[in-house]
PDB file of N, CA and C in Angstrom:
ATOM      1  N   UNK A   1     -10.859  -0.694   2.343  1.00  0.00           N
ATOM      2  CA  UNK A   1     -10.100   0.323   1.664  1.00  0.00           C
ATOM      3  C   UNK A   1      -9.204  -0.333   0.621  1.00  0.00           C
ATOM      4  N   UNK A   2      -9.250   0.332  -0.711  1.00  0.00           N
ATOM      5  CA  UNK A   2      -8.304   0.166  -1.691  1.00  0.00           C
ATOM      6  C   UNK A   2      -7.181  -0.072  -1.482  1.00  0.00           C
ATOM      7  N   UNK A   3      -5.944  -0.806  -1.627  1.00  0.00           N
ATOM      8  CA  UNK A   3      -4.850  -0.732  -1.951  1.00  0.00           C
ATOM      9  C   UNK A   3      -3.996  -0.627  -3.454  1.00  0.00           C
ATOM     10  N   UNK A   4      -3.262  -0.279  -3.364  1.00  0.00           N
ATOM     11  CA  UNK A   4      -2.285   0.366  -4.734  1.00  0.00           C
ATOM     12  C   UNK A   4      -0.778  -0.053  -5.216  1.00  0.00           C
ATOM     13  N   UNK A   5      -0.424  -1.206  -6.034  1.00  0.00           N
ATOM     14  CA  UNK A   5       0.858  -1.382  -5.985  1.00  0.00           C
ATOM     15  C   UNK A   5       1.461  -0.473  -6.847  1.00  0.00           C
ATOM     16  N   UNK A   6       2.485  -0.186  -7.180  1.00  0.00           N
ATOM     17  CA  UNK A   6       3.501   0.019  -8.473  1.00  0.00           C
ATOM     18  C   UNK A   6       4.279  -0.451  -9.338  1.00  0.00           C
ATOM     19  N   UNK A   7       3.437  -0.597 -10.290  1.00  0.00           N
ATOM     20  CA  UNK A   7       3.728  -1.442 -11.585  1.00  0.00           C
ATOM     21  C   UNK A   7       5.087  -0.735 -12.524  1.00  0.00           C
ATOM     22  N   UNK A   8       5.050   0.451 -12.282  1.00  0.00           N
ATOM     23  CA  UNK A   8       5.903   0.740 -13.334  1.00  0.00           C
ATOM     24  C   UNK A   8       6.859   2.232 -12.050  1.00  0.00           C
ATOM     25  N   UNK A   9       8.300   2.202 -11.951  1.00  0.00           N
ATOM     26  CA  UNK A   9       9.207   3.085 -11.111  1.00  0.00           C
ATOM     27  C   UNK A   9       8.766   4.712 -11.843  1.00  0.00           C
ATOM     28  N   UNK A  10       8.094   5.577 -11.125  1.00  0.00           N
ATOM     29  CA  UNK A  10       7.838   6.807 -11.346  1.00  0.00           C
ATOM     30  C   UNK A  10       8.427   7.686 -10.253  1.00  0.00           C
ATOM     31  N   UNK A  11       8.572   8.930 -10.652  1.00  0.00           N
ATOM     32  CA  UNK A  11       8.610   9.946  -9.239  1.00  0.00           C
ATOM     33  C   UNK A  11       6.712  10.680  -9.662  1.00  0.00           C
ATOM     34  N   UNK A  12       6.484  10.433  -8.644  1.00  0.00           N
ATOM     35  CA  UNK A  12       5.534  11.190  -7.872  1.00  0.00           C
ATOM     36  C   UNK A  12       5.279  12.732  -8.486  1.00  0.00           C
ATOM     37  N   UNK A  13       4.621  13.201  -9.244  1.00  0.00           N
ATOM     38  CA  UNK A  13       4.999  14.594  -9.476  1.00  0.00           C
ATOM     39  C   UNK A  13       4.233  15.476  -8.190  1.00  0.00           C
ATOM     40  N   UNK A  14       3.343  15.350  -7.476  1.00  0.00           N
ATOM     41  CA  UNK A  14       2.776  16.314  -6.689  1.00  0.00           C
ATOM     42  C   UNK A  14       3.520  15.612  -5.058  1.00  0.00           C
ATOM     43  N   UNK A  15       4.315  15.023  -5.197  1.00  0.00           N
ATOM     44  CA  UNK A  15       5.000  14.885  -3.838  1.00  0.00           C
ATOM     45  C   UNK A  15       7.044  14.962  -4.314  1.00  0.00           C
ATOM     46  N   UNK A  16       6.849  14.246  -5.336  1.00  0.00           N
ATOM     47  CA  UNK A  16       8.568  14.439  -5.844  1.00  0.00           C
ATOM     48  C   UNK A  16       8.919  12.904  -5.180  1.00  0.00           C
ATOM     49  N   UNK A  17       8.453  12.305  -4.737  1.00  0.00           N
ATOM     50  CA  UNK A  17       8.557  11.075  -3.830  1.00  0.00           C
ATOM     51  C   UNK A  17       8.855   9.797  -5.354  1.00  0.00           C
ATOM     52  N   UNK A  18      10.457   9.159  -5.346  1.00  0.00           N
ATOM     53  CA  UNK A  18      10.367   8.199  -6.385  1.00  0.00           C
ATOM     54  C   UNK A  18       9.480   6.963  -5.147  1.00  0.00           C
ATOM     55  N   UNK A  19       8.883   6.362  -6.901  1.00  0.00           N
ATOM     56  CA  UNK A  19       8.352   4.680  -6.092  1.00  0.00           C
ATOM     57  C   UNK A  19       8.418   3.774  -6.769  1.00  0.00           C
ATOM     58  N   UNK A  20       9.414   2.502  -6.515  1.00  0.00           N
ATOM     59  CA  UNK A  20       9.791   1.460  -7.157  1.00  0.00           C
ATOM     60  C   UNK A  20       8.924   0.467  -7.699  1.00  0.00           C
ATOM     61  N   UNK A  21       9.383  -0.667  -8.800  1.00  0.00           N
ATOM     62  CA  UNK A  21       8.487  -1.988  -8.926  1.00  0.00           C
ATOM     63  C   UNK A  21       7.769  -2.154  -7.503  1.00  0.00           C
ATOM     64  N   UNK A  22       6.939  -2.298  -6.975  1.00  0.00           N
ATOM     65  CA  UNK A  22       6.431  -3.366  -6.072  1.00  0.00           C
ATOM     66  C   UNK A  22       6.026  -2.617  -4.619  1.00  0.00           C
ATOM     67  N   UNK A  23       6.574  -1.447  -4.707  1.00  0.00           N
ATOM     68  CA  UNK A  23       6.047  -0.479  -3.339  1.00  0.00           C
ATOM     69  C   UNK A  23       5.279  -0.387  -3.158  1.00  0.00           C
ATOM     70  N   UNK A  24       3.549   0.026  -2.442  1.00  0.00           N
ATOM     71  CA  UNK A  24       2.801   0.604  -2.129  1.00  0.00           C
ATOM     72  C   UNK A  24       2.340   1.884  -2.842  1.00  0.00           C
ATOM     73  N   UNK A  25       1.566   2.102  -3.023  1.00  0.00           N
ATOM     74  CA  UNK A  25       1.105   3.627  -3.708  1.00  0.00           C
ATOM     75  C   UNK A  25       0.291   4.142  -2.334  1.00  0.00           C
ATOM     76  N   UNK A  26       0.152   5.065  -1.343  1.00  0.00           N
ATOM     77  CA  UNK A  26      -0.902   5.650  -0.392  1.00  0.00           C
ATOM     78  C   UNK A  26      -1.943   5.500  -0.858  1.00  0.00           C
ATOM     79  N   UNK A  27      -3.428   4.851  -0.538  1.00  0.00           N
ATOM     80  CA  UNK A  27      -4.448   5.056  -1.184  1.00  0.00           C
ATOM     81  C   UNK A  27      -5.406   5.942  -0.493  1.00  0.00           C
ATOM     82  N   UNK A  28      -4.737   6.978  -0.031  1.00  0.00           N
ATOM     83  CA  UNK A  28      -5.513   8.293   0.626  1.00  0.00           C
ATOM     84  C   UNK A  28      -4.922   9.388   0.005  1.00  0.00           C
ATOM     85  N   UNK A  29      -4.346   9.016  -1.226  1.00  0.00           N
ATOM     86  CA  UNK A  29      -4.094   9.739  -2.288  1.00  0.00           C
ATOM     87  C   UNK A  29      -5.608  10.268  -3.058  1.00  0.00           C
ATOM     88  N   UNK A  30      -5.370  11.734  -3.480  1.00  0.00           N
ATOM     89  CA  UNK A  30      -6.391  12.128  -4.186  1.00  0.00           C
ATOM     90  C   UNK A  30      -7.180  11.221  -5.527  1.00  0.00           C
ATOM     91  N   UNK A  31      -8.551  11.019  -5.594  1.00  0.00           N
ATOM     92  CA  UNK A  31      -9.016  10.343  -6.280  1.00  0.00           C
ATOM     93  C   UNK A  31      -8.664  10.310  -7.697  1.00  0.00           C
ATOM     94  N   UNK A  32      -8.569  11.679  -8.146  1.00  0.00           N
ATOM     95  CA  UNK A  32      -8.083  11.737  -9.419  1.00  0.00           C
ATOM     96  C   UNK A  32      -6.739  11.713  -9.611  1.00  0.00           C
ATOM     97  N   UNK A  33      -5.953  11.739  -8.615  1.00  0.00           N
ATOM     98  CA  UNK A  33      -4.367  10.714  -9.325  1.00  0.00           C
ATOM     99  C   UNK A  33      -4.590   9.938  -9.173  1.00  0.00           C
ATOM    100  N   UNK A  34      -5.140   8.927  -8.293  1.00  0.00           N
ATOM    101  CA  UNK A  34      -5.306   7.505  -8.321  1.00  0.00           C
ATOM    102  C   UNK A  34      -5.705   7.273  -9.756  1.00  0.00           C
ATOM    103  N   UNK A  35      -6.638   7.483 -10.358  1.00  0.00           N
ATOM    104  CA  UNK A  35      -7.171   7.381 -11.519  1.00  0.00           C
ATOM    105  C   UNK A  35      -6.434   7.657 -12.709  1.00  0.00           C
ATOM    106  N   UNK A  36      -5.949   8.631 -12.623  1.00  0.00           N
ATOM    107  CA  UNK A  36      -4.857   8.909 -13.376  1.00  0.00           C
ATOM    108  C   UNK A  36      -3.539   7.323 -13.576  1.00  0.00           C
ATOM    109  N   UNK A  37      -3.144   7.287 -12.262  1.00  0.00           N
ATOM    110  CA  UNK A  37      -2.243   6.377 -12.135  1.00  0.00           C
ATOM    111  C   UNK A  37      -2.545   5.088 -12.895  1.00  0.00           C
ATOM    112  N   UNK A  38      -3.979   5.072 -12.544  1.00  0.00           N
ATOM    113  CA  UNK A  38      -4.677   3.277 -13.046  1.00  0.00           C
ATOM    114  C   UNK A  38      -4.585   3.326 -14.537  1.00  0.00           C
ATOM    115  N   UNK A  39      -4.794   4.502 -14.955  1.00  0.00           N
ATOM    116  CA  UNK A  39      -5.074   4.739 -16.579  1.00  0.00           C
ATOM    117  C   UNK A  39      -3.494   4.235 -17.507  1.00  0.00           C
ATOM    118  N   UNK A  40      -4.165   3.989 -18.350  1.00  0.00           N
ATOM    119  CA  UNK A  40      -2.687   3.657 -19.324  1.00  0.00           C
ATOM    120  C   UNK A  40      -2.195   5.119 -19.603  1.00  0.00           C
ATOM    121  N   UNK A  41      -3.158   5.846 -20.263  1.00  0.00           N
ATOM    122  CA  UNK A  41      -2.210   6.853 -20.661  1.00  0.00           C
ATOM    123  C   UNK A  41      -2.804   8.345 -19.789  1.00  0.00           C
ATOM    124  N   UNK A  42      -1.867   9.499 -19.837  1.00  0.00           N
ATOM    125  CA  UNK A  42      -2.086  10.816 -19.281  1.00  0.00           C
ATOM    126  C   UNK A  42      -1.471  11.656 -19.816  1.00  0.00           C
ATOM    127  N   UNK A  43      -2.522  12.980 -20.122  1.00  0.00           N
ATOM    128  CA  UNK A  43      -1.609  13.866 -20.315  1.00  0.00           C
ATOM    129  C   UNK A  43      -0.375  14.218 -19.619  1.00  0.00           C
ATOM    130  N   UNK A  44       0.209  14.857 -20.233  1.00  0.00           N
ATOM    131  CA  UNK A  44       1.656  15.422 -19.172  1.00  0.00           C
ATOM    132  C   UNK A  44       2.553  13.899 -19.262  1.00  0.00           C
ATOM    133  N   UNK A  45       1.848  13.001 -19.309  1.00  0.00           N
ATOM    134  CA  UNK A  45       2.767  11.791 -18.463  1.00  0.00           C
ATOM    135  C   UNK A  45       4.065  11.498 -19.805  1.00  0.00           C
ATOM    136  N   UNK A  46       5.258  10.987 -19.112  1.00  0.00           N
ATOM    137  CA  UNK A  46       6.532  10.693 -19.882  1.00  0.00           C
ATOM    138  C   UNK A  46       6.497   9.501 -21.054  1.00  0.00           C
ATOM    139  N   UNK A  47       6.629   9.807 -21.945  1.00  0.00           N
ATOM    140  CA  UNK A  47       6.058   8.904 -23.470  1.00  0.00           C
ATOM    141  C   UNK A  47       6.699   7.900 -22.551  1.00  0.00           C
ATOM    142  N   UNK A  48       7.936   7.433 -22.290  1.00  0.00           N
ATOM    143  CA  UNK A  48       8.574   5.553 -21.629  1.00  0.00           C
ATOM    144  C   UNK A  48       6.817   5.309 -20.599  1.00  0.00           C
ATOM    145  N   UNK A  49       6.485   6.014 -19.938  1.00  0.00           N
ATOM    146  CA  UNK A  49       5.036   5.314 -19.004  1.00  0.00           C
ATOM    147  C   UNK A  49       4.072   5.590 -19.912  1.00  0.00           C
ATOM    148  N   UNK A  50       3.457   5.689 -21.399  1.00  0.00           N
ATOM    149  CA  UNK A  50       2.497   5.943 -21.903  1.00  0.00           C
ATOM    150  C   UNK A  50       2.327   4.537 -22.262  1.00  0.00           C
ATOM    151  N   UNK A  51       1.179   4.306 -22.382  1.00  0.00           N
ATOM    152  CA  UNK A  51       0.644   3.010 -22.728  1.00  0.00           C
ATOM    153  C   UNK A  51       0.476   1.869 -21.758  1.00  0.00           C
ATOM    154  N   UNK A  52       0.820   2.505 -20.016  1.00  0.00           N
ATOM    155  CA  UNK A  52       1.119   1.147 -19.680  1.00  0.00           C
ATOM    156  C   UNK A  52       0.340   2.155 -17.879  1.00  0.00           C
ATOM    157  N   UNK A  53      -0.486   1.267 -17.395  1.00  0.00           N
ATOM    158  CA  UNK A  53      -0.583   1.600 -16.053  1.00  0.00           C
ATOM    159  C   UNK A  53       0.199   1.639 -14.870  1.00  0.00           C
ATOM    160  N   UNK A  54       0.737   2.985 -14.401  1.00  0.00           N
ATOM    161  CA  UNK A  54       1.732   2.867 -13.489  1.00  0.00           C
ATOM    162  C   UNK A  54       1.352   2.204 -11.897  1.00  0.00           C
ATOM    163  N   UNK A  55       0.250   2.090 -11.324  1.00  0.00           N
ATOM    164  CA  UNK A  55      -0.156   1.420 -10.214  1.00  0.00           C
ATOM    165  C   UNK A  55      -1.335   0.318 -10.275  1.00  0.00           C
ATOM    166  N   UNK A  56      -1.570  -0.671 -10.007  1.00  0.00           N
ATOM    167  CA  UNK A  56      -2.997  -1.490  -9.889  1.00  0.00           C
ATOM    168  C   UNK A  56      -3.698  -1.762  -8.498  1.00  0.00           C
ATOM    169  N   UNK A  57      -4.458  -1.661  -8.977  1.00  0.00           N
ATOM    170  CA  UNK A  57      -5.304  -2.244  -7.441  1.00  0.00           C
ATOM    171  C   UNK A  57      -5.288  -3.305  -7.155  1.00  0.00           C
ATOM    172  N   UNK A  58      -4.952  -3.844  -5.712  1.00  0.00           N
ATOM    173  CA  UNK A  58      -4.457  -5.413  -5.186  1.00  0.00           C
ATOM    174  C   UNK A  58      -5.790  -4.911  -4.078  1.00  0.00           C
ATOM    175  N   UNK A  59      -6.030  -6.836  -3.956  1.00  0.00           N
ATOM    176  CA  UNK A  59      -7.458  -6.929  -3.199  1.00  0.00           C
ATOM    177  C   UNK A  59      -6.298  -7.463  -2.467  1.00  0.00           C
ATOM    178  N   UNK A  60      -7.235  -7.369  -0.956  1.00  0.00           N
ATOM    179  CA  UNK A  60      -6.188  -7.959   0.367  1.00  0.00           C
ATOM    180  C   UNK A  60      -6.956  -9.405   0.487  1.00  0.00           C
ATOM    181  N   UNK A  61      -6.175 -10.188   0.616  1.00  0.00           N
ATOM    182  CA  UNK A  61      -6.413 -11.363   1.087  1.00  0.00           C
ATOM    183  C   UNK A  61      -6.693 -11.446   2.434  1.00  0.00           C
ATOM    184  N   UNK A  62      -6.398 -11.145   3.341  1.00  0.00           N
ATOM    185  CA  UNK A  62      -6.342 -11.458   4.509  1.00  0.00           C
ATOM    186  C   UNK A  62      -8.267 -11.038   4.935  1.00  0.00           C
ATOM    187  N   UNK A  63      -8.551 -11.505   5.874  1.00  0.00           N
ATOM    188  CA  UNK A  63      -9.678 -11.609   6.669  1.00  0.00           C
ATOM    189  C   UNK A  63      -9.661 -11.361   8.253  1.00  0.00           C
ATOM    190  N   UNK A  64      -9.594 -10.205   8.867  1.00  0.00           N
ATOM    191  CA  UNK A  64      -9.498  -9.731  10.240  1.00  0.00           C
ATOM    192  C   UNK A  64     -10.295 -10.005  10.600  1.00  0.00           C
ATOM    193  N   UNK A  65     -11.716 -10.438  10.156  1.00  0.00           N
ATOM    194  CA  UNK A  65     -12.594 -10.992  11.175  1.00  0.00           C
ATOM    195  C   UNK A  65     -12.457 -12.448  11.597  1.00  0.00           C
ATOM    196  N   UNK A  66     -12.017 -13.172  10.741  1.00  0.00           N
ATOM    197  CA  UNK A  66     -11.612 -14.355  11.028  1.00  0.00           C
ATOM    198  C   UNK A  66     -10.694 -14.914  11.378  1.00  0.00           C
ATOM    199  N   UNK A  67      -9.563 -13.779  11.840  1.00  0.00           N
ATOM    200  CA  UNK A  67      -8.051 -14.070  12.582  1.00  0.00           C
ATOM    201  C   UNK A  67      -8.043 -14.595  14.027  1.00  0.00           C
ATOM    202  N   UNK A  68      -7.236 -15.921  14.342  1.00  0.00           N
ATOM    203  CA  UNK A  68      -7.497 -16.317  15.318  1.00  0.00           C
ATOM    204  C   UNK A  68      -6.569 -15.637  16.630  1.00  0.00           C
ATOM    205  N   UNK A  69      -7.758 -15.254  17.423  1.00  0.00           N
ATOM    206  CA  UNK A  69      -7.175 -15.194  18.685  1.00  0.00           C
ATOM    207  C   UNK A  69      -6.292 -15.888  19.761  1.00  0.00           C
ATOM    208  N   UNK A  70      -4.847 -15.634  20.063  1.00  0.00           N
ATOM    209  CA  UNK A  70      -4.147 -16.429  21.259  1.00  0.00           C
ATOM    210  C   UNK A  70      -4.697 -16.228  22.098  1.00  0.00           C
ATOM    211  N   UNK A  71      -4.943 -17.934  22.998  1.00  0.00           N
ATOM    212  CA  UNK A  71      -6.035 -17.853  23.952  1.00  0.00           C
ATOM    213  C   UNK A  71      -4.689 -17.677  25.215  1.00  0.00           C
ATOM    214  N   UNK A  72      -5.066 -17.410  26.427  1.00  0.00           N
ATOM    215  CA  UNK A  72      -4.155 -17.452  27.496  1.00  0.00           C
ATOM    216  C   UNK A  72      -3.092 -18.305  27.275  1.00  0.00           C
ATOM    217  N   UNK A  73      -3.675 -19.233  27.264  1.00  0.00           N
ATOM    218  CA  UNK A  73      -2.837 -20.961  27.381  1.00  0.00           C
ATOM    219  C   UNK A  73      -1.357 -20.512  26.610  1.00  0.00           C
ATOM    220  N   UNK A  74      -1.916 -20.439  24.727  1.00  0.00           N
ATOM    221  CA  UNK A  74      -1.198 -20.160  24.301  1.00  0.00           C
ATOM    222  C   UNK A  74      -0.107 -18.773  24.366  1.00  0.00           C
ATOM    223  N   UNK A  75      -0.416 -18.352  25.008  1.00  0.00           N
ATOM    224  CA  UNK A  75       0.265 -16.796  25.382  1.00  0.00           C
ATOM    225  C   UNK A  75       1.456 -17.475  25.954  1.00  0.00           C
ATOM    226  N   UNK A  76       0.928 -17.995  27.229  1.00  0.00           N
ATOM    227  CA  UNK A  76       2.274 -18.202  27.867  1.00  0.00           C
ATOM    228  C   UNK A  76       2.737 -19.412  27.862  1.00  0.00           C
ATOM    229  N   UNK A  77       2.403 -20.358  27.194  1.00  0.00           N
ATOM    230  CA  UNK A  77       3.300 -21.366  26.218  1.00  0.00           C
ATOM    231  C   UNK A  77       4.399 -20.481  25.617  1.00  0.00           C
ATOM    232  N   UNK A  78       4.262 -19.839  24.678  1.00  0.00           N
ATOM    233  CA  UNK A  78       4.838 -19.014  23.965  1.00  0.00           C
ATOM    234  C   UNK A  78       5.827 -17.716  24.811  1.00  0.00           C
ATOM    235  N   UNK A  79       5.281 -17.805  25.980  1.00  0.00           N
ATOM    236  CA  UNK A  79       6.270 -16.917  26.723  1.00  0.00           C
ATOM    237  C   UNK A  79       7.626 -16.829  27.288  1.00  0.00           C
ATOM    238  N   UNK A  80       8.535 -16.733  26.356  1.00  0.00           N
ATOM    239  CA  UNK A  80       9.601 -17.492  27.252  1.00  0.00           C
ATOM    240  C   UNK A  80      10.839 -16.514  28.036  1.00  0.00           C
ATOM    241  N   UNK A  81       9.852 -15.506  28.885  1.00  0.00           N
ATOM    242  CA  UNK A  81      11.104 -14.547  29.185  1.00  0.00           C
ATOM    243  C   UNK A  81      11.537 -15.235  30.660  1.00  0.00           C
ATOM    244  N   UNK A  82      12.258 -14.932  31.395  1.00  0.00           N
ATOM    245  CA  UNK A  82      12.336 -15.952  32.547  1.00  0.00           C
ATOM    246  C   UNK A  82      12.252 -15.113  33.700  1.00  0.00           C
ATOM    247  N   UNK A  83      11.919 -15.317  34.672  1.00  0.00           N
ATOM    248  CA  UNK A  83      11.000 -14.933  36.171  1.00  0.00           C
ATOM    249  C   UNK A  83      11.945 -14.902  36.781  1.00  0.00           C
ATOM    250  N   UNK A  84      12.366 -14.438  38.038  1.00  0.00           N
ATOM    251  CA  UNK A  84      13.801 -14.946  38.736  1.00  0.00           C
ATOM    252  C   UNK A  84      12.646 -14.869  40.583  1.00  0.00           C
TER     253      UNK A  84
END
Protein backbone atom coordinates (compact mmCIF):
# COMPACT_ATOMS: atom_id res chain seq x y z
CA UNK A 1 0.00 0.00 0.00
CA UNK A 2 0.86 3.58 -0.96
CA UNK A 3 1.98 5.98 1.45
CA UNK A 4 1.54 9.89 1.32
CA UNK A 5 3.65 12.64 2.91
CA UNK A 6 2.87 16.45 3.02
CA UNK A 7 4.89 18.56 1.19
CA UNK A 8 3.18 21.66 1.39
CA UNK A 9 0.65 22.74 5.10
CA UNK A 10 -3.03 22.60 3.62
CA UNK A 11 -6.46 22.16 5.34
CA UNK A 12 -8.10 19.30 3.92
CA UNK A 13 -11.17 20.65 2.14
CA UNK A 14 -13.49 17.44 2.27
CA UNK A 15 -12.49 16.70 5.96
CA UNK A 16 -11.50 20.49 7.22
CA UNK A 17 -8.56 18.48 8.88
CA UNK A 18 -5.18 21.05 8.71
CA UNK A 19 -1.88 18.86 7.76
CA UNK A 20 1.55 20.06 8.36
CA UNK A 21 5.19 19.84 6.51
CA UNK A 22 5.91 16.18 7.08
CA UNK A 23 2.56 14.46 8.41
CA UNK A 24 1.10 11.57 6.78
CA UNK A 25 -1.67 12.04 4.20
CA UNK A 26 -4.37 8.65 4.82
CA UNK A 27 -3.83 6.69 1.76
CA UNK A 28 -7.39 5.22 1.93
CA UNK A 29 -8.20 8.51 0.85
CA UNK A 30 -10.32 8.68 -2.32
CA UNK A 31 -8.32 8.07 -5.50
CA UNK A 32 -9.07 11.17 -7.08
CA UNK A 33 -7.88 13.47 -4.23
CA UNK A 34 -4.97 11.58 -3.94
CA UNK A 35 -4.36 12.55 -7.46
CA UNK A 36 -5.40 15.71 -7.18
CA UNK A 37 -3.00 16.19 -4.21
CA UNK A 38 0.08 14.64 -6.33
CA UNK A 39 -0.73 17.12 -9.15
CA UNK A 40 0.96 20.52 -9.19
CA UNK A 41 -1.90 22.34 -10.03
CA UNK A 42 -6.04 22.11 -9.35
CA UNK A 43 -8.82 23.69 -9.98
CA UNK A 44 -10.38 25.38 -6.96
CA UNK A 45 -6.89 25.02 -5.35
CA UNK A 46 -5.36 28.42 -3.48
CA UNK A 47 -2.97 30.34 -6.11
CA UNK A 48 0.12 30.18 -2.74
CA UNK A 49 -0.31 25.86 -3.50
CA UNK A 50 -0.53 26.29 -7.38
CA UNK A 51 2.40 25.11 -9.03
CA UNK A 52 3.69 22.96 -6.44
CA UNK A 53 2.49 19.29 -5.25
CA UNK A 54 0.90 19.27 -1.93
CA UNK A 55 1.62 15.42 -0.95
CA UNK A 56 4.27 12.75 -2.54
CA UNK A 57 4.44 9.31 -2.48
CA UNK A 58 7.18 7.75 -0.05
CA UNK A 59 8.15 4.03 -0.75
CA UNK A 60 8.57 2.20 2.69
CA UNK A 61 11.77 0.96 3.32
CA UNK A 62 11.24 -1.44 5.71
CA UNK A 63 10.82 -5.28 4.76
CA UNK A 64 8.33 -7.37 7.16
CA UNK A 65 9.23 -10.37 5.66
CA UNK A 66 12.61 -10.16 6.57
CA UNK A 67 12.24 -8.78 10.19
CA UNK A 68 13.97 -10.72 12.65
CA UNK A 69 12.27 -12.70 15.08
CA UNK A 70 13.17 -12.66 19.14
CA UNK A 71 13.97 -16.10 19.73
CA UNK A 72 13.03 -17.26 23.47
CA UNK A 73 16.57 -16.87 24.66
CA UNK A 74 16.43 -13.43 23.68
CA UNK A 75 13.01 -12.63 25.19
CA UNK A 76 14.04 -13.25 28.47
CA UNK A 77 17.50 -11.91 28.37
CA UNK A 78 15.69 -8.87 27.75
CA UNK A 79 13.20 -9.49 30.48
CA UNK A 80 13.84 -7.68 33.31
CA UNK A 81 10.67 -7.52 35.46
CA UNK A 82 11.50 -9.30 38.77
CA UNK A 83 9.77 -12.62 40.18
CA UNK A 84 9.46 -12.52 43.96
Amino acid sequence: MSKYQVMQKFQDKDTGKTYDIGDLYPSNSKKNRIKALLGEDHEGRDSRLSGKAIISEITDTSDTSKTKKATKKEVKADDDTTRD
